[in-house]
C-alpha atoms as a PDB file:
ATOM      1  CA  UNK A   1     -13.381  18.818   8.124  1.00  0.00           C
ATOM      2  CA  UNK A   2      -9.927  17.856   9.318  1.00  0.00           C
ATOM      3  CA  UNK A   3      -7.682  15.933   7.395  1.00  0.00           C
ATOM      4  CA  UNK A   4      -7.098  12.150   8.980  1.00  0.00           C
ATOM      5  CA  UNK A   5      -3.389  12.979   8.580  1.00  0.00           C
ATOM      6  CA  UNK A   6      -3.435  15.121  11.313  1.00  0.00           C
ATOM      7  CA  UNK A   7      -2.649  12.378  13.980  1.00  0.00           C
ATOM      8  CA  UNK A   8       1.074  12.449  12.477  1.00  0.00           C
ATOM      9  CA  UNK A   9       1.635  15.849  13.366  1.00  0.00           C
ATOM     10  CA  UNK A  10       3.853  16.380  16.402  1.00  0.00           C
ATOM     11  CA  UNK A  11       2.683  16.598  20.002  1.00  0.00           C
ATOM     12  CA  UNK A  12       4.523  20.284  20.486  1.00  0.00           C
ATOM     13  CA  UNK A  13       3.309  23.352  17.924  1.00  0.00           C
ATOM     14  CA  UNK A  14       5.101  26.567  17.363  1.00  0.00           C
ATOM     15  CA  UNK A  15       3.617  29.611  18.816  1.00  0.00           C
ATOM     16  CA  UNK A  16       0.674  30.865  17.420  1.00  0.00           C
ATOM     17  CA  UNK A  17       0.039  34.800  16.435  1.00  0.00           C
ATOM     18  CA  UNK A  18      -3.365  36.626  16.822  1.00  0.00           C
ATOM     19  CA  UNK A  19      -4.275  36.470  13.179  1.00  0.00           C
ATOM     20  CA  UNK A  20      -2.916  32.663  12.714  1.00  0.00           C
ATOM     21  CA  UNK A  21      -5.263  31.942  15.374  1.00  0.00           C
ATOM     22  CA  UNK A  22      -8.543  34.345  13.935  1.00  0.00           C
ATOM     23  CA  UNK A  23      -7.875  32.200  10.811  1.00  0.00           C
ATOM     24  CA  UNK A  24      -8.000  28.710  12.253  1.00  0.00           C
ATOM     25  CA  UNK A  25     -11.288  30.011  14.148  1.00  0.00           C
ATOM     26  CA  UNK A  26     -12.475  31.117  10.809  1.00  0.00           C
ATOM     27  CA  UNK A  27     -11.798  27.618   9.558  1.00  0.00           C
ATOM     28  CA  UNK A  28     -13.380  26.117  12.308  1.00  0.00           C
ATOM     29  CA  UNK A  29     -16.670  28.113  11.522  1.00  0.00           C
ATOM     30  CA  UNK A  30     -16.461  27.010   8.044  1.00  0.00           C
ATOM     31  CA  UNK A  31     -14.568  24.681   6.838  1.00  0.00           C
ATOM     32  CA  UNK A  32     -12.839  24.481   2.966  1.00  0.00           C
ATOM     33  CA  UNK A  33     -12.152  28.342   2.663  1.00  0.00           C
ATOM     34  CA  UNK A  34     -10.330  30.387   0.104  1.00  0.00           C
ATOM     35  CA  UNK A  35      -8.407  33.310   1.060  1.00  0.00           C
ATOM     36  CA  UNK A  36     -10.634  35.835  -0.104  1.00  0.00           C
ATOM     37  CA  UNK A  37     -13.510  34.443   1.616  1.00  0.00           C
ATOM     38  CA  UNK A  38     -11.518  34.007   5.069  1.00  0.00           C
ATOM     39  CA  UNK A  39     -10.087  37.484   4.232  1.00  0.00           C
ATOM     40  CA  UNK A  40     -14.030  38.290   4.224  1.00  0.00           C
ATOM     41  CA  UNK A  41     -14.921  35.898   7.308  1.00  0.00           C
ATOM     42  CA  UNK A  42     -12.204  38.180   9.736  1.00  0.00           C
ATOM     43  CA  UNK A  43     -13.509  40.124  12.301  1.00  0.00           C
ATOM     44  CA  UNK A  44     -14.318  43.902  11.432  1.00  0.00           C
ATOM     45  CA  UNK A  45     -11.338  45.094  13.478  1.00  0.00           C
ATOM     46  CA  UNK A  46      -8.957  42.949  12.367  1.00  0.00           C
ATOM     47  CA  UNK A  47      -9.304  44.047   8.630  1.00  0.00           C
ATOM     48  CA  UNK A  48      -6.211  43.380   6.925  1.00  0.00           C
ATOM     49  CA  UNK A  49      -4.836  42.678   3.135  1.00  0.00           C
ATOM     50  CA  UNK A  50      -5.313  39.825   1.494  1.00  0.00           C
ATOM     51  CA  UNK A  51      -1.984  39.287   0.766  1.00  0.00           C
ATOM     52  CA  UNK A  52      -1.381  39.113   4.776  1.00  0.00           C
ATOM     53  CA  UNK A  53      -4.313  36.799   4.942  1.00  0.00           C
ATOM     54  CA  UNK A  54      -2.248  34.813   2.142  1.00  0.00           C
ATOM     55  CA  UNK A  55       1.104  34.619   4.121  1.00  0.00           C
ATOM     56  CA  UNK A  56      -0.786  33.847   7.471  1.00  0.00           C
ATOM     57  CA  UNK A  57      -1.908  30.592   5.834  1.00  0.00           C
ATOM     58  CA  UNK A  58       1.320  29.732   4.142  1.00  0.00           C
ATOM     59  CA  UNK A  59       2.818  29.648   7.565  1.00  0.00           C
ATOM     60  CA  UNK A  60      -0.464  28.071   9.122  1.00  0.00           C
ATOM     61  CA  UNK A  61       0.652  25.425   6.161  1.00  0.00           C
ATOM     62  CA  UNK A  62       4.121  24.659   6.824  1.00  0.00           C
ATOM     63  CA  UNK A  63       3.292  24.454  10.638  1.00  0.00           C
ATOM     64  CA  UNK A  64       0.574  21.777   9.094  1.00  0.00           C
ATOM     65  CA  UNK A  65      -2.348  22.805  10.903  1.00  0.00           C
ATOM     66  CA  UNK A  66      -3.867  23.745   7.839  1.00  0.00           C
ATOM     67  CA  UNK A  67      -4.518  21.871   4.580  1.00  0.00           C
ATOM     68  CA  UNK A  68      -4.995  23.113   0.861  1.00  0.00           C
ATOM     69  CA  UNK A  69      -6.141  22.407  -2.283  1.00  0.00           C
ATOM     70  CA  UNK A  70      -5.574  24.116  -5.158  1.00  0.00           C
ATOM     71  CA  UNK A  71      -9.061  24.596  -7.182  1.00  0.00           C
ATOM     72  CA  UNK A  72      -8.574  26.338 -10.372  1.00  0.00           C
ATOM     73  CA  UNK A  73      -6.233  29.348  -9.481  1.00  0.00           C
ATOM     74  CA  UNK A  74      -6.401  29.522  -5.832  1.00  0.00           C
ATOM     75  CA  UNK A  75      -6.131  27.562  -3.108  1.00  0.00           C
ATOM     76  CA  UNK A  76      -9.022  26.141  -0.350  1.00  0.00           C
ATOM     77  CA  UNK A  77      -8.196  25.787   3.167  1.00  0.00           C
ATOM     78  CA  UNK A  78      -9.246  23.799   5.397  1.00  0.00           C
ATOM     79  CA  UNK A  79      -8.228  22.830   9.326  1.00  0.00           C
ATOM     80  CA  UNK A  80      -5.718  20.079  10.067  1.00  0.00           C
ATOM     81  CA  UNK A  81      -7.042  19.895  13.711  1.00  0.00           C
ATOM     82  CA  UNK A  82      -9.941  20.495  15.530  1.00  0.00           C
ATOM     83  CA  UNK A  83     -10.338  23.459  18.104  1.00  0.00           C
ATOM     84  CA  UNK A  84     -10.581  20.828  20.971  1.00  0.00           C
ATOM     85  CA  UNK A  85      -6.742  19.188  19.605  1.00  0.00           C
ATOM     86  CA  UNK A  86      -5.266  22.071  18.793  1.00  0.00           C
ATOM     87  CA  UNK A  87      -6.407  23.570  22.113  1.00  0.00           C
ATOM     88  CA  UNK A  88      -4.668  20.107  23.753  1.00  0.00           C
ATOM     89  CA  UNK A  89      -1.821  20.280  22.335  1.00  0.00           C
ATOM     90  CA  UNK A  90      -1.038  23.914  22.866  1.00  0.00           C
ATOM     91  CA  UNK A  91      -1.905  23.633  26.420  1.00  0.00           C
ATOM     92  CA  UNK A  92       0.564  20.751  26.503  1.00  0.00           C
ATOM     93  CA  UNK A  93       3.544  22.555  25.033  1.00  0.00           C
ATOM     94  CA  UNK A  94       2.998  25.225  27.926  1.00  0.00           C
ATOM     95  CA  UNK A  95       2.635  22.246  30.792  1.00  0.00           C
ATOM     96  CA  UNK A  96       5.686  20.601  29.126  1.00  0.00           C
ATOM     97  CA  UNK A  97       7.492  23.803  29.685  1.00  0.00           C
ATOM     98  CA  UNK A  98       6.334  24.956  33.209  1.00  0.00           C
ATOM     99  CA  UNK A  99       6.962  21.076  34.177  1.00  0.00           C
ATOM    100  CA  UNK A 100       9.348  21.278  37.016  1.00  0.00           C
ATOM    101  CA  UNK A 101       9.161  17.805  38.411  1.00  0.00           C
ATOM    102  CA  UNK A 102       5.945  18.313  40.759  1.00  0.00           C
ATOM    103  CA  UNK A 103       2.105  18.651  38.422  1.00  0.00           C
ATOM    104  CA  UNK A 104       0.684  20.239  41.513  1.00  0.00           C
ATOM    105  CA  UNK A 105       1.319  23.556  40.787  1.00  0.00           C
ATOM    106  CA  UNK A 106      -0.055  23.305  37.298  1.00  0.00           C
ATOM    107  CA  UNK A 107      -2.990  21.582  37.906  1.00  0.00           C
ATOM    108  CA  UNK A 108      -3.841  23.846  41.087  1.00  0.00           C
ATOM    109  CA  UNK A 109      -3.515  26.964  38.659  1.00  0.00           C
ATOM    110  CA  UNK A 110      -6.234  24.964  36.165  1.00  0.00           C
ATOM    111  CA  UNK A 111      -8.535  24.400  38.826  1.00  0.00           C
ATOM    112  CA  UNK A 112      -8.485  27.706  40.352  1.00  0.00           C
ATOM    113  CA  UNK A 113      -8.866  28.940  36.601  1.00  0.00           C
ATOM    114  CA  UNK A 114     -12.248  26.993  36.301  1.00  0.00           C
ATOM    115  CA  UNK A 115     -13.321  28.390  39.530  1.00  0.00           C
ATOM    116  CA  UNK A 116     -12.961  31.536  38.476  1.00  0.00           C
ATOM    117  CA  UNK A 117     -15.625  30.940  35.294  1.00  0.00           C
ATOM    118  CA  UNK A 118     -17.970  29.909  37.388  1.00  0.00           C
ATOM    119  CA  UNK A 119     -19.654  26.888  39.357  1.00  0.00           C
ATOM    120  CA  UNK A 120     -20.713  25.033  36.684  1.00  0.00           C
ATOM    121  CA  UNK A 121     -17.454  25.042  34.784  1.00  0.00           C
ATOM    122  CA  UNK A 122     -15.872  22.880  38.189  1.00  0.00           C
ATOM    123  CA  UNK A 123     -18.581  20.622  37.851  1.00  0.00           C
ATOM    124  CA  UNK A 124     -18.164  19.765  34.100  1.00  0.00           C
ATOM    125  CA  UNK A 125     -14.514  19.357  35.135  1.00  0.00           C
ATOM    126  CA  UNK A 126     -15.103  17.002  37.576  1.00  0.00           C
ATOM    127  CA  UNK A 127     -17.211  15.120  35.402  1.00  0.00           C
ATOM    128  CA  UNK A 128     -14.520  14.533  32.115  1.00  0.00           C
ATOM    129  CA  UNK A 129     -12.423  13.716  35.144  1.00  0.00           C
ATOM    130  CA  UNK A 130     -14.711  10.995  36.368  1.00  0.00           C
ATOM    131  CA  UNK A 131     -15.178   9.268  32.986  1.00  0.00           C
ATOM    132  CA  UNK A 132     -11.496   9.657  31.908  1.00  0.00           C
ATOM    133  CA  UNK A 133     -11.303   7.509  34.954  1.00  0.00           C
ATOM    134  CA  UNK A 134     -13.289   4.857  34.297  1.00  0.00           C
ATOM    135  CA  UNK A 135     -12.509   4.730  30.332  1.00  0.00           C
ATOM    136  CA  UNK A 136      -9.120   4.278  31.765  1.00  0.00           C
ATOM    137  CA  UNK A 137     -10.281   1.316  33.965  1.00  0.00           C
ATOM    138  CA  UNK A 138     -12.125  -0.357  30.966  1.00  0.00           C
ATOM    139  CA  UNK A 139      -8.887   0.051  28.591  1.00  0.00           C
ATOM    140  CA  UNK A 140      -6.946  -1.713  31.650  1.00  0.00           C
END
């Protein structure tokens, strides 16, 4: 579940760490978590405290990509942003950097990045190109 007030959060995030980012896939699995139970939900090597878990999502929460609830003594967690937005925007903050006046470079890296996954990745590609298109032709 994301919260609808996501859409007010700035285009540009801070930098994300390993376990700020194991948490919001956590979240993303199941939504509405508590930190014990996302302490719990952590991949076996990445065992840590919960009192790490804790401070990961205070600082998930004041970079508001997470939101909480406080139910009885502890708090629930849930994502602010989807993978697919969060995935956007972080992807943007590194474009917005690289920019140096010409997109060619950046957008021959992505493609030859897709090519390397394989065939079918190009295609699919091609195709949320192709209807990006023509939603922009039916918005104009």
């Amino acid at each position: 579940m994301t919260n609808k007030k996501a859409g007010s959060l700035s285009n540009t995030l801070p930098q994300l760490g390993e376990l700020e980012l194991a948490v919001m896939q956590a979240l993303w699995a199941r939504p509405e978590q508590s930190a014990n139970s996302l302490l719990q939900a952590l991949p076996q090597p990445r065992k840590c405290s919960l009192s790490t878990v804790q401070s990961t999502l205070e600082r998930l929460h004041r970079k508001e990509l997470v939101h909480r609830t406080k139910q009885g003594h502890a708090y629930v967690y849930c994502a602010r942003l989807e993978r697919s937005q969060l995935l956007g925007r972080l992807l943007g903050g590194v474009i917005r950097q690289l920019h140096t006046g010409s997109l060619d470079p950046i957008l021959s890296s992505f493609v030859d990045f897709a090519d390397r996954i394989d065939e079918d990745t190009l295609d699919r590609l091609d195709e949320l190109l192709q209807k990006r298109k023509l939603e922009r032709r039916v918005d104009n």
